[in-house]
C-alpha atoms as a PDB file:
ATOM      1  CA  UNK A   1       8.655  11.967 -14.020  1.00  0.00           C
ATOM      2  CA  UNK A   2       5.708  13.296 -11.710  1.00  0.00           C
ATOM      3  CA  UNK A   3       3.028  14.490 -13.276  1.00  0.00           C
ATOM      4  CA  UNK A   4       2.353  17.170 -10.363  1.00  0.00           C
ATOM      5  CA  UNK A   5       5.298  19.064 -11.968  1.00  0.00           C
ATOM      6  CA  UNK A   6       4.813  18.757 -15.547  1.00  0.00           C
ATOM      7  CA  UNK A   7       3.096  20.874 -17.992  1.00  0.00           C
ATOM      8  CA  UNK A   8       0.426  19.461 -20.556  1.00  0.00           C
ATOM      9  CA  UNK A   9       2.985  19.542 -23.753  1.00  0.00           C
ATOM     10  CA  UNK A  10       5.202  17.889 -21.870  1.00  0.00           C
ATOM     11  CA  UNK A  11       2.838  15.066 -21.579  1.00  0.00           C
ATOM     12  CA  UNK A  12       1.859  15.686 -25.176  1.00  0.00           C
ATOM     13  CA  UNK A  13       5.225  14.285 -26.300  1.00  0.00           C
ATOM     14  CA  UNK A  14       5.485  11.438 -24.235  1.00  0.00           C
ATOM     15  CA  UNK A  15       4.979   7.950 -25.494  1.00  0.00           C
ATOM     16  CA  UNK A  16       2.136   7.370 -23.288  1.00  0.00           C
ATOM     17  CA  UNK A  17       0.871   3.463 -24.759  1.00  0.00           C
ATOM     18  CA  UNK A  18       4.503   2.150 -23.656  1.00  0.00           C
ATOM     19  CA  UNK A  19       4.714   4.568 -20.128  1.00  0.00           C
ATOM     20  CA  UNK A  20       4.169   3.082 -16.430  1.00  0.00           C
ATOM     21  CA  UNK A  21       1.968   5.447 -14.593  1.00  0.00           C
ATOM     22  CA  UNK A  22       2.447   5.027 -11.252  1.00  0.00           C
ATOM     23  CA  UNK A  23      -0.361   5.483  -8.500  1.00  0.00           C
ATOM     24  CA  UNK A  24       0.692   4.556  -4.544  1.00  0.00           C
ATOM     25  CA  UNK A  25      -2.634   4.293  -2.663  1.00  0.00           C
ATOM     26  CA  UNK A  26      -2.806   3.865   1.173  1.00  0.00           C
ATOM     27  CA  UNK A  27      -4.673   4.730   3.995  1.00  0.00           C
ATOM     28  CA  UNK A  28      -5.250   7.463   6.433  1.00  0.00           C
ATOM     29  CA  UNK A  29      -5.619   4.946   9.488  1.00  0.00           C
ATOM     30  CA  UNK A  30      -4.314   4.406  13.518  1.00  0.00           C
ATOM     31  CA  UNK A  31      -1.702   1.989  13.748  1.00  0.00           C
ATOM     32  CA  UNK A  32      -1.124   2.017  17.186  1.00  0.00           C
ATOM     33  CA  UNK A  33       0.049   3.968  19.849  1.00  0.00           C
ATOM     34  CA  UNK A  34       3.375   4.152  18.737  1.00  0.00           C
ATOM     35  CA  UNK A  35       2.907   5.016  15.038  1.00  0.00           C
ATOM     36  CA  UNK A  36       1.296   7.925  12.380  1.00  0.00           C
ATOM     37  CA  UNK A  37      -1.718   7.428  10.750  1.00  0.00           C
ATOM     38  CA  UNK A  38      -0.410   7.839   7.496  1.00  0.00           C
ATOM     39  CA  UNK A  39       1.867   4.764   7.471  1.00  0.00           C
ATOM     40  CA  UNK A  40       0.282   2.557   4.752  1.00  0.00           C
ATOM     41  CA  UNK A  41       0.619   5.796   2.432  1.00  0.00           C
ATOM     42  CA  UNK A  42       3.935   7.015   3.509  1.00  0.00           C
ATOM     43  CA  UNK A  43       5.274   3.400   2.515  1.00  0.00           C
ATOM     44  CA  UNK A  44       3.820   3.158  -0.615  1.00  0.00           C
ATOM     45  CA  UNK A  45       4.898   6.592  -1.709  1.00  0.00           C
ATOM     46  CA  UNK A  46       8.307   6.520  -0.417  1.00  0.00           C
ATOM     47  CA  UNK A  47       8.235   3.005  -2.530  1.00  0.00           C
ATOM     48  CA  UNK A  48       7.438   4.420  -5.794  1.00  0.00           C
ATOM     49  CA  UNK A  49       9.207   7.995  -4.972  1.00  0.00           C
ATOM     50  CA  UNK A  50      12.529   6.042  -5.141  1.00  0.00           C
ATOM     51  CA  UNK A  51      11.164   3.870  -8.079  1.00  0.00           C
ATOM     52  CA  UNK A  52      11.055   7.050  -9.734  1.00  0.00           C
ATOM     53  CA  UNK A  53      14.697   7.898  -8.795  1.00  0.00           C
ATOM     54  CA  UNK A  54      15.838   4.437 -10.190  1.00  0.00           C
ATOM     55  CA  UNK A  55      13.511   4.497 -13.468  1.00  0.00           C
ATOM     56  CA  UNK A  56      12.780   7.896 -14.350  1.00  0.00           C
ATOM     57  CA  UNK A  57      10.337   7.518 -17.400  1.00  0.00           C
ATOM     58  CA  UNK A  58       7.729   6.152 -15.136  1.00  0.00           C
ATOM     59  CA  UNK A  59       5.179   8.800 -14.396  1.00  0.00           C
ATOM     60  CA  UNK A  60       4.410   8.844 -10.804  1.00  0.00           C
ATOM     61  CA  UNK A  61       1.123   9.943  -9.900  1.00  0.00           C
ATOM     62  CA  UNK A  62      -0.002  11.811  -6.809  1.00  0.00           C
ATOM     63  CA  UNK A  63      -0.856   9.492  -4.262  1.00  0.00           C
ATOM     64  CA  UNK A  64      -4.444   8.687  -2.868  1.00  0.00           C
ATOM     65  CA  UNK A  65      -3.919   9.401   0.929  1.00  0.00           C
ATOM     66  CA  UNK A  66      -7.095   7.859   2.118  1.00  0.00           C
ATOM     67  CA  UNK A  67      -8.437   4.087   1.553  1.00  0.00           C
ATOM     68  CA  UNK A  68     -10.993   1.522   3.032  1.00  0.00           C
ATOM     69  CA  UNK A  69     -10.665   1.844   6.949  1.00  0.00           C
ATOM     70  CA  UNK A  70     -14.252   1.318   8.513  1.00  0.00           C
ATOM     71  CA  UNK A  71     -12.388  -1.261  10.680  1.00  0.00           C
ATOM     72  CA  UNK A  72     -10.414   1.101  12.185  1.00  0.00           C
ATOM     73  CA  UNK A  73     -13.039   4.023  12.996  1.00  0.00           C
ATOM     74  CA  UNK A  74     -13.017   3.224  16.465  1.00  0.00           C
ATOM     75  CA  UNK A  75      -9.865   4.940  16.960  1.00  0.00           C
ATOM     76  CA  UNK A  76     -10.251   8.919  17.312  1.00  0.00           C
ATOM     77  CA  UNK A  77      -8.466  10.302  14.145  1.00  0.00           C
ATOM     78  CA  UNK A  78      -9.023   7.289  11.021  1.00  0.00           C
ATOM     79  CA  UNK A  79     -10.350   8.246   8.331  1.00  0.00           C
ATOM     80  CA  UNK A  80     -12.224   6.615   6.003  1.00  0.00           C
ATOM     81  CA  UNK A  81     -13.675   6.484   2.234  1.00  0.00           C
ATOM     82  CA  UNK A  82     -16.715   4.271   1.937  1.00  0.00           C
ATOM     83  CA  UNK A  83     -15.539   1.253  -0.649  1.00  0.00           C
ATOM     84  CA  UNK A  84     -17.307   2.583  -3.338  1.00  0.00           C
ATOM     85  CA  UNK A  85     -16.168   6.068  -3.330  1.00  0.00           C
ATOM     86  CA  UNK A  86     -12.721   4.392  -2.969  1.00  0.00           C
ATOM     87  CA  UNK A  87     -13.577   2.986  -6.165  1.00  0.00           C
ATOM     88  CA  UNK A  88     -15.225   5.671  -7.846  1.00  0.00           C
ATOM     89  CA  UNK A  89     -11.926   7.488  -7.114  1.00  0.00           C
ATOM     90  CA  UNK A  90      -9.611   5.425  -8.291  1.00  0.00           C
ATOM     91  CA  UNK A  91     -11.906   4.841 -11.705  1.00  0.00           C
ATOM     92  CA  UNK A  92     -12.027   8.141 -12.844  1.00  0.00           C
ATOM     93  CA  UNK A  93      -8.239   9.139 -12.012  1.00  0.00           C
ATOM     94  CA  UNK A  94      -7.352   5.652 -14.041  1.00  0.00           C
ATOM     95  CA  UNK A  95     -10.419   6.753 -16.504  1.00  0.00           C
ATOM     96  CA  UNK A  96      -7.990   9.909 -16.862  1.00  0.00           C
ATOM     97  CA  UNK A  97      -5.298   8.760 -17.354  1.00  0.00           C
ATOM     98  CA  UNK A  98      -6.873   5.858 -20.212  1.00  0.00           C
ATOM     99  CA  UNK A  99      -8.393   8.795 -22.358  1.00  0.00           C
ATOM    100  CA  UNK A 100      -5.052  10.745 -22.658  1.00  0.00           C
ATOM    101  CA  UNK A 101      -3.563   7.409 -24.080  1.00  0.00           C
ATOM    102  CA  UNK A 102      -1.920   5.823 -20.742  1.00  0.00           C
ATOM    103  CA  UNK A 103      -2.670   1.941 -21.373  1.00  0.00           C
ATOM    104  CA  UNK A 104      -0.016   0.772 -18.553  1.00  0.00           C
ATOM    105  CA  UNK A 105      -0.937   1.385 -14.942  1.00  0.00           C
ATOM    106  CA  UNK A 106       0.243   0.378 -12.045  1.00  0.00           C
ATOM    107  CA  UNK A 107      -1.966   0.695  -8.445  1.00  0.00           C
ATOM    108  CA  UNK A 108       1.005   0.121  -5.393  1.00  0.00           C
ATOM    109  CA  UNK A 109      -1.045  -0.341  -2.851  1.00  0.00           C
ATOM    110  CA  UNK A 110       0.026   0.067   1.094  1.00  0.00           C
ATOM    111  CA  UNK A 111      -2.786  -0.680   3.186  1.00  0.00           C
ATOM    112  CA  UNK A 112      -4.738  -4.318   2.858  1.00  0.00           C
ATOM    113  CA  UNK A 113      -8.209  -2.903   3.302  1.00  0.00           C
ATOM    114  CA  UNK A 114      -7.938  -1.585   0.277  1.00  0.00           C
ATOM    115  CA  UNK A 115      -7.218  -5.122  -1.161  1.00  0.00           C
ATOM    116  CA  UNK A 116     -10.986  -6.217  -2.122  1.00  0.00           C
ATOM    117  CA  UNK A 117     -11.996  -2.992  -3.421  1.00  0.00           C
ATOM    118  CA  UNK A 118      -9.441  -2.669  -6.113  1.00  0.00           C
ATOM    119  CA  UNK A 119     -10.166  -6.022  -7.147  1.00  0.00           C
ATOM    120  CA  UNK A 120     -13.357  -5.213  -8.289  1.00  0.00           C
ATOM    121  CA  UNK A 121     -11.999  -1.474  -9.868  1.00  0.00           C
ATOM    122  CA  UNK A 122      -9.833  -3.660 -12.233  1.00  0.00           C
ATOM    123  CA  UNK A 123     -12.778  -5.552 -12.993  1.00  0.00           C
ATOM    124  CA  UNK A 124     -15.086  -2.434 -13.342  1.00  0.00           C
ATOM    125  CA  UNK A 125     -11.996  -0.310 -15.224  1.00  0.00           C
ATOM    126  CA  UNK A 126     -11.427  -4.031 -18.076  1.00  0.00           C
ATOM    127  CA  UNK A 127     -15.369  -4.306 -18.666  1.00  0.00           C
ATOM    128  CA  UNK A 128     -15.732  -0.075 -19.612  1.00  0.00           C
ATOM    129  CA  UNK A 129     -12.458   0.738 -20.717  1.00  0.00           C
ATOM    130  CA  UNK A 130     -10.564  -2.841 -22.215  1.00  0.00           C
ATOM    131  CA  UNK A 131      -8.213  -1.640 -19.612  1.00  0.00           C
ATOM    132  CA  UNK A 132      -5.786  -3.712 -17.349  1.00  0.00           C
ATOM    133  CA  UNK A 133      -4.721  -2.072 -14.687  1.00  0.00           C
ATOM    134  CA  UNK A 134      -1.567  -3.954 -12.804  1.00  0.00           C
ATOM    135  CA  UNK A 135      -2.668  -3.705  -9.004  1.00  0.00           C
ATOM    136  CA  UNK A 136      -0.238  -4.867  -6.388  1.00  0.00           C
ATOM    137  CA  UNK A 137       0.653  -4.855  -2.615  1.00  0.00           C
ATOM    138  CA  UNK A 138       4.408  -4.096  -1.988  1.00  0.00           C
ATOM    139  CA  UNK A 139       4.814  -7.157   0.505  1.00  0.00           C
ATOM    140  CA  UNK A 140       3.356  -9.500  -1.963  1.00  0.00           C
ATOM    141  CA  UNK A 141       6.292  -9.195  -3.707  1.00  0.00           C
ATOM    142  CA  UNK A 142       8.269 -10.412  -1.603  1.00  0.00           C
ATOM    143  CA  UNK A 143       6.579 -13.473   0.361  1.00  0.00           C
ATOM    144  CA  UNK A 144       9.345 -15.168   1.211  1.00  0.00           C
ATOM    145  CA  UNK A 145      10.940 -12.461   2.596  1.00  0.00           C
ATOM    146  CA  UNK A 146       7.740 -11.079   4.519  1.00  0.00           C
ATOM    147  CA  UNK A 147       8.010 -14.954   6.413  1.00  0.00           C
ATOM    148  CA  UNK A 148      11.766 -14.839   6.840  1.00  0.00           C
ATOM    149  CA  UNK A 149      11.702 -11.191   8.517  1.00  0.00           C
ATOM    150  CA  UNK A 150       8.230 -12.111  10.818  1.00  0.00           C
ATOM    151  CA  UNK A 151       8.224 -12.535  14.776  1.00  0.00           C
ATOM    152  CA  UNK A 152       4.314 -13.725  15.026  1.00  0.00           C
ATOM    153  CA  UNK A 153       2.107 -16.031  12.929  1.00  0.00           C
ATOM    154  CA  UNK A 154      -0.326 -13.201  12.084  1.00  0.00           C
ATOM    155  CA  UNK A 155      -1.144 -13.247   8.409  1.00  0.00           C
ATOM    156  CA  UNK A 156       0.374 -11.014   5.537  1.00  0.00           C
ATOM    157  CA  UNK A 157       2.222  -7.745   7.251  1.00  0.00           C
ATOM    158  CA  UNK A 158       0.138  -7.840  10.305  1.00  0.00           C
ATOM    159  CA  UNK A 159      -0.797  -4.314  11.472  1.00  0.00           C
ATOM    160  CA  UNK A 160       1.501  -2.284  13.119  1.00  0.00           C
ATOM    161  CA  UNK A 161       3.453  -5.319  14.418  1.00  0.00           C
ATOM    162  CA  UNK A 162       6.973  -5.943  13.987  1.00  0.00           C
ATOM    163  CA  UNK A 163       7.754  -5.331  10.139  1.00  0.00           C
ATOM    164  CA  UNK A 164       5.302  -1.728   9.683  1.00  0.00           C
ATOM    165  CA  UNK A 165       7.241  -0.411  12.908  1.00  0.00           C
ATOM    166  CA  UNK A 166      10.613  -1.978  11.731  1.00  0.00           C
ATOM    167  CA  UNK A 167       9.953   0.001   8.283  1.00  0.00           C
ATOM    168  CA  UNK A 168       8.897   3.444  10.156  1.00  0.00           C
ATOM    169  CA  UNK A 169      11.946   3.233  12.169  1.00  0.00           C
ATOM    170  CA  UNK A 170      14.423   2.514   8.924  1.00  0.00           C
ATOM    171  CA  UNK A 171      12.251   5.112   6.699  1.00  0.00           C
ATOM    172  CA  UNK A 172      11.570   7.363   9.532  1.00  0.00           C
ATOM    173  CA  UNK A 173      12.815   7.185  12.718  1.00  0.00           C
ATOM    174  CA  UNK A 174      11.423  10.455  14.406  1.00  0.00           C
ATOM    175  CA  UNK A 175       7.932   9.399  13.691  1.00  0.00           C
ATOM    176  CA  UNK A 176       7.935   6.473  15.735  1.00  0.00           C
ATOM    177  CA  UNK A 177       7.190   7.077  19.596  1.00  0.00           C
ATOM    178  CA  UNK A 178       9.706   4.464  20.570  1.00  0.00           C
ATOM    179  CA  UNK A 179       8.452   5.050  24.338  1.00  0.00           C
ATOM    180  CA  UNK A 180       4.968   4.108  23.245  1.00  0.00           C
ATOM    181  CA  UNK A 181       5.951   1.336  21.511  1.00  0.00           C
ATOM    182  CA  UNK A 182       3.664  -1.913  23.113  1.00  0.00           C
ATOM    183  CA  UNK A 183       4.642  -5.515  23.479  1.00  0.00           C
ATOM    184  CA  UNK A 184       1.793  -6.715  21.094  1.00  0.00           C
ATOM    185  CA  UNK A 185       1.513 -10.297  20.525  1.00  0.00           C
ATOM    186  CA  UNK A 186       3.268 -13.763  19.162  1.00  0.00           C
ATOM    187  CA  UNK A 187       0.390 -15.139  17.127  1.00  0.00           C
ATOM    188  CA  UNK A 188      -3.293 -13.791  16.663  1.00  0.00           C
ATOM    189  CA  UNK A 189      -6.608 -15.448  15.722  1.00  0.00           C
ATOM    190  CA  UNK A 190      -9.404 -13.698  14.468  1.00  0.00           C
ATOM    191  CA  UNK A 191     -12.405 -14.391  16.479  1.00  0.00           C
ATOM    192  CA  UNK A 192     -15.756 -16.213  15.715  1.00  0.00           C
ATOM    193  CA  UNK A 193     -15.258 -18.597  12.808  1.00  0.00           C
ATOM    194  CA  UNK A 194     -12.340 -19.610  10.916  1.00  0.00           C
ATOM    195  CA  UNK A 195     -13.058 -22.328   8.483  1.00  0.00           C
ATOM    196  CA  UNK A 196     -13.395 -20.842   5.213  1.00  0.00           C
ATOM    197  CA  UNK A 197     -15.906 -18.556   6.358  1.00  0.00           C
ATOM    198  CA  UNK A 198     -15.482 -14.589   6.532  1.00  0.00           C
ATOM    199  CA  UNK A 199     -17.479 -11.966   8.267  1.00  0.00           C
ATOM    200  CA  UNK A 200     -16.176  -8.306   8.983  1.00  0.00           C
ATOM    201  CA  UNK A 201     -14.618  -7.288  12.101  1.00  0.00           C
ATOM    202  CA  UNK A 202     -13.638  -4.372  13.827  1.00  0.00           C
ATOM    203  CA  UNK A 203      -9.620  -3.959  14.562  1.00  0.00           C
ATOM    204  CA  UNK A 204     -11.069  -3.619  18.349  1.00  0.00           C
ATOM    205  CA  UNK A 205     -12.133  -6.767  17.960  1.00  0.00           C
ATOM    206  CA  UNK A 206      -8.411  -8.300  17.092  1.00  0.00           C
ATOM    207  CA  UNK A 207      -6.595  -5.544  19.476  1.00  0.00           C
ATOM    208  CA  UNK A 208      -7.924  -2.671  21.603  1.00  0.00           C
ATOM    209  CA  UNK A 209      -4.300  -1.209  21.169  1.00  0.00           C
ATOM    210  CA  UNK A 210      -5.243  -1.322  17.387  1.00  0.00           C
ATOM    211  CA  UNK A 211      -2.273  -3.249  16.688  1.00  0.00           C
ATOM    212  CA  UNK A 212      -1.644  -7.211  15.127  1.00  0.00           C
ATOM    213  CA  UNK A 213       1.769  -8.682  15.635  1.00  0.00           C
ATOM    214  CA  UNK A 214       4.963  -7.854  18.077  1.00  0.00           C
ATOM    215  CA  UNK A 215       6.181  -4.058  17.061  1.00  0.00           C
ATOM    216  CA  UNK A 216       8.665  -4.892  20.237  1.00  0.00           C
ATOM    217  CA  UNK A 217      10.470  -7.160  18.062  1.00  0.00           C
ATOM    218  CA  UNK A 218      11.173  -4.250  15.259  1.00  0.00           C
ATOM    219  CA  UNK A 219      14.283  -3.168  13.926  1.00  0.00           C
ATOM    220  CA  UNK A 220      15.883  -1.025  11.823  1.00  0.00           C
ATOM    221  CA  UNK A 221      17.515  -3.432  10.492  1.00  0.00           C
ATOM    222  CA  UNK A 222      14.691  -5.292   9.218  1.00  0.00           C
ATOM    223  CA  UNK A 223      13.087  -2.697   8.389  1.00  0.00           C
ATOM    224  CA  UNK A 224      16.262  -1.871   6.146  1.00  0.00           C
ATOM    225  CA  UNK A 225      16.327  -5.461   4.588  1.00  0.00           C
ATOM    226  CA  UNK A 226      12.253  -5.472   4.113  1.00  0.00           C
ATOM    227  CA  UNK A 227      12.201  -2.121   1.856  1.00  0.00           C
ATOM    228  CA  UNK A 228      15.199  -2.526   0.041  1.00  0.00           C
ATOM    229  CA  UNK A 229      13.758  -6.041  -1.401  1.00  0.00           C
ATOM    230  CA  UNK A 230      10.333  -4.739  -1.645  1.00  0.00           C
ATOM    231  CA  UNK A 231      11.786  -1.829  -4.074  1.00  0.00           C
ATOM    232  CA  UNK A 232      14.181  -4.524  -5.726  1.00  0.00           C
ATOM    233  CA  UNK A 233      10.981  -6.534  -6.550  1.00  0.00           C
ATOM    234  CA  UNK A 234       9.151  -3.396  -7.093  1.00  0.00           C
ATOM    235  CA  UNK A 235      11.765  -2.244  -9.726  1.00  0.00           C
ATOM    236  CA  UNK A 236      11.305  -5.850 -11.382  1.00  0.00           C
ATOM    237  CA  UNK A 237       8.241  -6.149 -11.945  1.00  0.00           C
ATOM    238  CA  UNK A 238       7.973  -2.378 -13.424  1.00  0.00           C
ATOM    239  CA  UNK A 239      10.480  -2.819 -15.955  1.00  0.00           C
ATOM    240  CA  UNK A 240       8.944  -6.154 -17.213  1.00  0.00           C
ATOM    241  CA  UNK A 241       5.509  -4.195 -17.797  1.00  0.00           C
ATOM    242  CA  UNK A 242       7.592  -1.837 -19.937  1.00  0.00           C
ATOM    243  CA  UNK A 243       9.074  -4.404 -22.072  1.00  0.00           C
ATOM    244  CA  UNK A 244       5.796  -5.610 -22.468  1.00  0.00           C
ATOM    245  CA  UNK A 245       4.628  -5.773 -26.013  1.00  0.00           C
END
């Protein structure tokens, strides 16, 4: 179901303590020369677009286009919400959805910027509301998978680097300007410390090509074998939060 084409007694009749809503959130972000800024939320919503398809009684809710990208605003184009608008955003759609009765949401997320700010929404959203909201990234489903399929030893997904362009190629090809498409590199370390301590950085300061990894090394293929788990996973763990009791 997707509540953009419903009408409200529709959603009256629905058993909405038992019903996965569904909210993909990305990012409105570069990602290289060679790819569209709207990858992290294209992936996310294609993700739970085709959830949908398999398990039509989750609700899927419009997507939030734009996330946490300060990193990134040296590239003409990114756009970004400051972290706690980001929150703020996300609070009151999930506050929404909690006073018309919804009690089981999911967050998907796409981009991992995004990652510490919705940390502290579900902390913000359990103190206010008793509400536990599920939030996940689609790659940390699969782990094992994200390792297997990686060229580089860059952490996570990478940016841009071998499995984001593998997906865009697999999920859509004609977006991807295969001519522009740089080497990038085997392994990456952030600069200035690294042992347990954390400061921010700009992507310019990992990559003035704005990219992490080896997008040279992409496939269809594996971009093929990368979503298909990820939605396997995805459909998983969905269907266990609705045989939740």
């Amino acid at each position: 179901m997707k509540l953009a084409e419903l009408h409200w007694p529709e959603v009256e009749k629905l058993d909405r303590e038992k019903i996965v809503s569904l909210i993909p959130v990305g990012s409105m972000e570069q990602h290289g020369p060679h790819l569209p800024f709207q990858v992290d939320v294209f992936c996310a919503s294609r993700l739970a677009e085709d959830l949908e398809q398999k398990i039509p009684d989750v609700l899927l809710v419009p997507s939030l286009w734009a996330g946490v990208s300060a990193h990134h605003m040296d590239f003409p184009g990114s756009i970004t919400l400051r972290a706690r608008v980001f929150i703020d955003v996300l609070h009151d759609i999930c506050g929404s959805l909690h006073h018309h009765g919804f009690r089981r949401i999911v967050l998907l997320n796409g981009h991992g910027g995004n990652r510490s700010s919705l940390e502290v929404l579900g902390q913000e959203l359990f103190v206010e509301f008793g509400l536990t909201v599920n939030t996940l990234a689609y790659w940390d489903l699969v782990p094992d998978l994200v390792k297997s399929l990686k060229k580089t030893i860059s952490s996570g997904m990478g940016h841009s680097g071998e499995l984001e362009t593998s997906l865009m190629l697999y999920l859509a090809p004609k977006l991807v300007d295969r001519q522009a498409i740089p080497e990038g590199v085997l392994g990456i370390e952030p600069p200035g410390p690294t042992s347990g301590i954390k400061r921010y950085i700009n992507m310019k300061e990992h990559s003035a090509q704005g990219v992490i990894g080896m997008p040279s090394a992409a496939t269809p293929e594996i971009g093929k074998e990368l979503y298909e788990g990820a939605l396997n996973a995805l459909e998983k763990a969905v269907r266990a939060l609705q045989s939740d009791h």
